[in-house]
PDB file of N, CA and C in Angstrom:
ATOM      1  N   UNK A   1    -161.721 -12.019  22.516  1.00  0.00           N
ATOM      2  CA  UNK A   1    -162.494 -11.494  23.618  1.00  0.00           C
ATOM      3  C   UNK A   1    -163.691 -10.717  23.093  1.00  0.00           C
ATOM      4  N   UNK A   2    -164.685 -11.099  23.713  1.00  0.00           N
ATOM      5  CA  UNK A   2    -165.634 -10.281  23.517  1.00  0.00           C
ATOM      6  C   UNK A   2    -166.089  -9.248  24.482  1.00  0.00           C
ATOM      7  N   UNK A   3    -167.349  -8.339  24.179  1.00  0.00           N
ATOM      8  CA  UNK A   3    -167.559  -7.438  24.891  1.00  0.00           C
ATOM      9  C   UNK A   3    -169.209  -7.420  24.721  1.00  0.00           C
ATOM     10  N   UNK A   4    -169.328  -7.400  26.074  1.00  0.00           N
ATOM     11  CA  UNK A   4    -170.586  -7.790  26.603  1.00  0.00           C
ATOM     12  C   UNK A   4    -170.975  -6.941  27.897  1.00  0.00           C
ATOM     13  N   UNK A   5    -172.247  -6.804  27.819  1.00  0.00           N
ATOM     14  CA  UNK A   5    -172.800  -5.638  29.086  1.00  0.00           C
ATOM     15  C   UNK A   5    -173.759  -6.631  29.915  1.00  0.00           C
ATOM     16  N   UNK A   6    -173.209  -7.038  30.921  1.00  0.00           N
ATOM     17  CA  UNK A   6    -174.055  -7.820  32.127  1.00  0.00           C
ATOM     18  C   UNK A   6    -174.775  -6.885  32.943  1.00  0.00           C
ATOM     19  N   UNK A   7    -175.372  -7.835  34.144  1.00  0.00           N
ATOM     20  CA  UNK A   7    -176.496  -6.946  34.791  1.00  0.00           C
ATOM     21  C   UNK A   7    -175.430  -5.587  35.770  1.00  0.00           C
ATOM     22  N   UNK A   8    -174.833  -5.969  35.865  1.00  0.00           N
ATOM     23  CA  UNK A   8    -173.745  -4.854  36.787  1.00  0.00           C
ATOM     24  C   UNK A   8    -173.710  -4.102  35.946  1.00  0.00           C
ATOM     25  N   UNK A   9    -172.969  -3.944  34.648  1.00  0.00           N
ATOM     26  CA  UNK A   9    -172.992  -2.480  34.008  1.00  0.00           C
ATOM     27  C   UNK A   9    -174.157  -2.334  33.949  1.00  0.00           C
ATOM     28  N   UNK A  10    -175.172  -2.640  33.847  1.00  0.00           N
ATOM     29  CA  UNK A  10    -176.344  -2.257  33.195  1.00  0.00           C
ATOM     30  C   UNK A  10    -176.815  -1.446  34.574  1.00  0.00           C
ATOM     31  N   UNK A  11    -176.587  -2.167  35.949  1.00  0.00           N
ATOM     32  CA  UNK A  11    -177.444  -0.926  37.271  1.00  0.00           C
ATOM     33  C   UNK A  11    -176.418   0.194  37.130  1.00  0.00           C
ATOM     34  N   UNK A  12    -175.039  -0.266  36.823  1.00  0.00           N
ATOM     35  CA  UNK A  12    -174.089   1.166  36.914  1.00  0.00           C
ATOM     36  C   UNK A  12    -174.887   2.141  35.968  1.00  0.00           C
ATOM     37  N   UNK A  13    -175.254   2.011  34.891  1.00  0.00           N
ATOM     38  CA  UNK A  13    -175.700   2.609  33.622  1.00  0.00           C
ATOM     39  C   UNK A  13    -176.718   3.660  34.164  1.00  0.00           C
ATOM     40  N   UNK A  14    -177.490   2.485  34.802  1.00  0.00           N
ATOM     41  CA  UNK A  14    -179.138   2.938  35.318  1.00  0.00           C
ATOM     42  C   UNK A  14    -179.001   4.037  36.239  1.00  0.00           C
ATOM     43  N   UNK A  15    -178.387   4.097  36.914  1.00  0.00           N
ATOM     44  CA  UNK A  15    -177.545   4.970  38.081  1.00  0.00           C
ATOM     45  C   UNK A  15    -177.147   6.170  37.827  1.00  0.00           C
ATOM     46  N   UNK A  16    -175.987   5.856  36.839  1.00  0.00           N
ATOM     47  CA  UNK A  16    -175.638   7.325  36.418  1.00  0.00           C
ATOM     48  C   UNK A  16    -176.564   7.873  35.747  1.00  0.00           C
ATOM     49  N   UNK A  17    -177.594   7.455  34.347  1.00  0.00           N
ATOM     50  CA  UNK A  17    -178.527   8.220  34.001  1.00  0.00           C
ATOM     51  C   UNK A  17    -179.320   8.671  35.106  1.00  0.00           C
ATOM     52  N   UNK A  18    -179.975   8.125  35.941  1.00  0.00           N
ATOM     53  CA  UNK A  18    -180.929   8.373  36.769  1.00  0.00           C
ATOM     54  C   UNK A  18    -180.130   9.712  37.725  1.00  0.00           C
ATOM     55  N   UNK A  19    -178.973   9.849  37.860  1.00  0.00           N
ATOM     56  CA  UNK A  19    -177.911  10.962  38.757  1.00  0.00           C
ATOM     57  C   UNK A  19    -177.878  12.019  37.651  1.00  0.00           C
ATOM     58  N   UNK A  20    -177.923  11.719  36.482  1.00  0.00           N
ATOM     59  CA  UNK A  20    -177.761  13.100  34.985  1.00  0.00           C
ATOM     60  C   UNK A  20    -179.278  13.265  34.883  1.00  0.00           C
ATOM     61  N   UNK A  21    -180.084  12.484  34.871  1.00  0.00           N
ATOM     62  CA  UNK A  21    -181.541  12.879  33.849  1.00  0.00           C
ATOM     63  C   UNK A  21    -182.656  13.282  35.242  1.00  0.00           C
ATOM     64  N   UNK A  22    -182.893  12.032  36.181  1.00  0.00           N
ATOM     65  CA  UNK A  22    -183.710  11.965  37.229  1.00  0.00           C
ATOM     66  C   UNK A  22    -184.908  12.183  37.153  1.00  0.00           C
ATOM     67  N   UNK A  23    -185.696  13.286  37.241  1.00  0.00           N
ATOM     68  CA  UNK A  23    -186.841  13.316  36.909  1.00  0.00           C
ATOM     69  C   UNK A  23    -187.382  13.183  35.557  1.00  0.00           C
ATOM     70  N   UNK A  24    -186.573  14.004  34.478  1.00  0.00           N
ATOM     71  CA  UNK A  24    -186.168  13.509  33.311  1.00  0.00           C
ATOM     72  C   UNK A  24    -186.588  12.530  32.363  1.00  0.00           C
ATOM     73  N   UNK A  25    -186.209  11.832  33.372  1.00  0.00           N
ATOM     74  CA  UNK A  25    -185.262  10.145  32.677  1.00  0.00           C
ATOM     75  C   UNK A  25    -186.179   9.954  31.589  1.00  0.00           C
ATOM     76  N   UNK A  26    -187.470   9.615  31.876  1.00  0.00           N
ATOM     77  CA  UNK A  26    -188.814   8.662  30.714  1.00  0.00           C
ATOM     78  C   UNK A  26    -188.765   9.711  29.757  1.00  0.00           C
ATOM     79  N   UNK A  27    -188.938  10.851  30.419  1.00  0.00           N
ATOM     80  CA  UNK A  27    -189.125  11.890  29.011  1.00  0.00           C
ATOM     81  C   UNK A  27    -188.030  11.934  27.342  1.00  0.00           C
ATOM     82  N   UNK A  28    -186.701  11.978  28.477  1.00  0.00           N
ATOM     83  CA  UNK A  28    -185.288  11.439  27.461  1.00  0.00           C
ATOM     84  C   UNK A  28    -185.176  10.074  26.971  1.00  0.00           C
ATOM     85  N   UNK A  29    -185.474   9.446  27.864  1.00  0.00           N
ATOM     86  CA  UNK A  29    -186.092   7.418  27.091  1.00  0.00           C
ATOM     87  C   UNK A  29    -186.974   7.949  26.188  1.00  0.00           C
ATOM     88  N   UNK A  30    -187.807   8.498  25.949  1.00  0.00           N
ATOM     89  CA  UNK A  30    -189.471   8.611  25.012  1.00  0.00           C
ATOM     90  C   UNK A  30    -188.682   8.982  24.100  1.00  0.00           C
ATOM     91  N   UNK A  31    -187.686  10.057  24.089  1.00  0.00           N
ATOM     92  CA  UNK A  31    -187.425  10.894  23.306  1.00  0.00           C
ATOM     93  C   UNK A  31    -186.178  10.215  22.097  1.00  0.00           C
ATOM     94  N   UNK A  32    -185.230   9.664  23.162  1.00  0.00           N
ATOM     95  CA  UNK A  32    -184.048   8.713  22.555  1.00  0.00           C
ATOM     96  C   UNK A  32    -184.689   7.026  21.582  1.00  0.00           C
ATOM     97  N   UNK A  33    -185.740   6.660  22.374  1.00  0.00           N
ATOM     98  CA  UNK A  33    -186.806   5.823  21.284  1.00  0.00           C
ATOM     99  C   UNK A  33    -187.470   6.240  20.368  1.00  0.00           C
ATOM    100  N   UNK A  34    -188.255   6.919  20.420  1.00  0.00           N
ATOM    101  CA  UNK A  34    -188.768   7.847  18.791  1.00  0.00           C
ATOM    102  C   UNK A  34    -187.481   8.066  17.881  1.00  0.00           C
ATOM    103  N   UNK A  35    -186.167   8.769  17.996  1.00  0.00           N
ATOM    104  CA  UNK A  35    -184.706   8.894  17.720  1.00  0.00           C
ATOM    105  C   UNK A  35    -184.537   7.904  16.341  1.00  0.00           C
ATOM    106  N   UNK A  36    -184.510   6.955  17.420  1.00  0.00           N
ATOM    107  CA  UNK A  36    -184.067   5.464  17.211  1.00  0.00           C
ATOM    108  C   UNK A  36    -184.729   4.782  16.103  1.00  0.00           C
ATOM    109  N   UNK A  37    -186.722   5.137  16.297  1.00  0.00           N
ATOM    110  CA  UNK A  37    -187.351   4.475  15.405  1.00  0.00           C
ATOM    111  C   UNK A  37    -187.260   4.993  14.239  1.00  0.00           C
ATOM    112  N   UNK A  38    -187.416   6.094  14.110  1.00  0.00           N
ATOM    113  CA  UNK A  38    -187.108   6.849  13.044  1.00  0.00           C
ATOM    114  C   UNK A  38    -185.815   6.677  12.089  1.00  0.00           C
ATOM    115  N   UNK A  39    -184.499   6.664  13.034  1.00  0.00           N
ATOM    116  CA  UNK A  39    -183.126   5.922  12.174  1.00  0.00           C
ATOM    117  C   UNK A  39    -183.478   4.980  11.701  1.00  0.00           C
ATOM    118  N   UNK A  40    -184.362   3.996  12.008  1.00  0.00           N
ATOM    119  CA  UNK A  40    -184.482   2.562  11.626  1.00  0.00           C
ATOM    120  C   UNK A  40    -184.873   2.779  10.153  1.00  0.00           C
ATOM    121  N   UNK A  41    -186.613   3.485  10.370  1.00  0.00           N
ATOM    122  CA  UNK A  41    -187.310   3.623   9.150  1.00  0.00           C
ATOM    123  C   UNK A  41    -186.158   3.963   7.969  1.00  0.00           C
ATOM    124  N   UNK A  42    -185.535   4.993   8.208  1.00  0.00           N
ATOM    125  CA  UNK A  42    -184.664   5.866   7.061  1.00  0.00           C
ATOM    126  C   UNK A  42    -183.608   4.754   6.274  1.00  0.00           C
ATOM    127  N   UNK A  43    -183.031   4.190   7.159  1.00  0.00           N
ATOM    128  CA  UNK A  43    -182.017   2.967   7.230  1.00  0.00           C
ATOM    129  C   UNK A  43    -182.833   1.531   5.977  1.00  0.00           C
ATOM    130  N   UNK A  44    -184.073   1.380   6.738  1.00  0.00           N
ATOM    131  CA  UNK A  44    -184.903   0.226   5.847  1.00  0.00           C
ATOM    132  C   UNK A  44    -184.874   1.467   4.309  1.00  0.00           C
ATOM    133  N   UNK A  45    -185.726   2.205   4.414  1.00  0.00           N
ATOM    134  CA  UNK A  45    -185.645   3.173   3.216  1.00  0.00           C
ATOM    135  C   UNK A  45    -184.236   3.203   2.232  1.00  0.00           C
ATOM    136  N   UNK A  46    -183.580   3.431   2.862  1.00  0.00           N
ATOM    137  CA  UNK A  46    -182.070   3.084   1.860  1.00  0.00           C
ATOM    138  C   UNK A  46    -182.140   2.268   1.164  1.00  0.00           C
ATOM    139  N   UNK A  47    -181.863   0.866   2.488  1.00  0.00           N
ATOM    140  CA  UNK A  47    -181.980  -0.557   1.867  1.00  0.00           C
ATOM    141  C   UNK A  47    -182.986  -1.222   0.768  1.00  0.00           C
ATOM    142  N   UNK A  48    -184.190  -0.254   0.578  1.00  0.00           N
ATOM    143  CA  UNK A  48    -185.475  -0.233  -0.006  1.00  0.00           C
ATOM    144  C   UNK A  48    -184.690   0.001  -1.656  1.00  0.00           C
ATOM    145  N   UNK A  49    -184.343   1.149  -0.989  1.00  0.00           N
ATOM    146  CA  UNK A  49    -184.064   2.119  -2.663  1.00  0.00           C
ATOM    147  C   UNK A  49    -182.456   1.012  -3.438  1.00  0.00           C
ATOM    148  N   UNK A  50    -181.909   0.398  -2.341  1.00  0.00           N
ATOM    149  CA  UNK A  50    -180.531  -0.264  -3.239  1.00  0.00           C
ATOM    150  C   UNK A  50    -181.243  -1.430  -3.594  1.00  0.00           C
ATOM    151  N   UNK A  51    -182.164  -2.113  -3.313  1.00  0.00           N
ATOM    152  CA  UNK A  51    -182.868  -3.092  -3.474  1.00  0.00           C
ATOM    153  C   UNK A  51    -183.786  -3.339  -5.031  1.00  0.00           C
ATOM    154  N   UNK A  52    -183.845  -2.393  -5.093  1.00  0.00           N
ATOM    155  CA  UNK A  52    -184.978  -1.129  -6.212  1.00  0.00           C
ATOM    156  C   UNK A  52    -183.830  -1.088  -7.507  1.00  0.00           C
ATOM    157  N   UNK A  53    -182.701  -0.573  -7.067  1.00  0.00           N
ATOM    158  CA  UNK A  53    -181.859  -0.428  -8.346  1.00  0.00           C
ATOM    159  C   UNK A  53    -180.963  -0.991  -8.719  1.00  0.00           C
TER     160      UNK A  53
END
């Protein structure tokens, strides 16, 4: 079995953030994406440096 998020969880999702964050919301999206890009960079950087030695 797998596990998979269809469009139903995804409005449930949308919902409850939008009921926790609301006005919020883009500012915490902006904020949770920058987050994100940044893990990435650090992550490639690792992979950089085991690559390297």
């Amino acid at each position: 079995m797998g596990f998979g998020i269809g469009p139903p969880e995804m409005l449930l999702f949308g919902m409850i953030a939008l009921l926790l964050f609301g006005k919020r919301l883009p500012e915490t999206a902006r904020s949770l994406g920058k987050g994100l890009t940044e893990f990435k960079k650090g992550m490639r950087g690792i992979e950089d440096d085991f690559r390297s030695a």
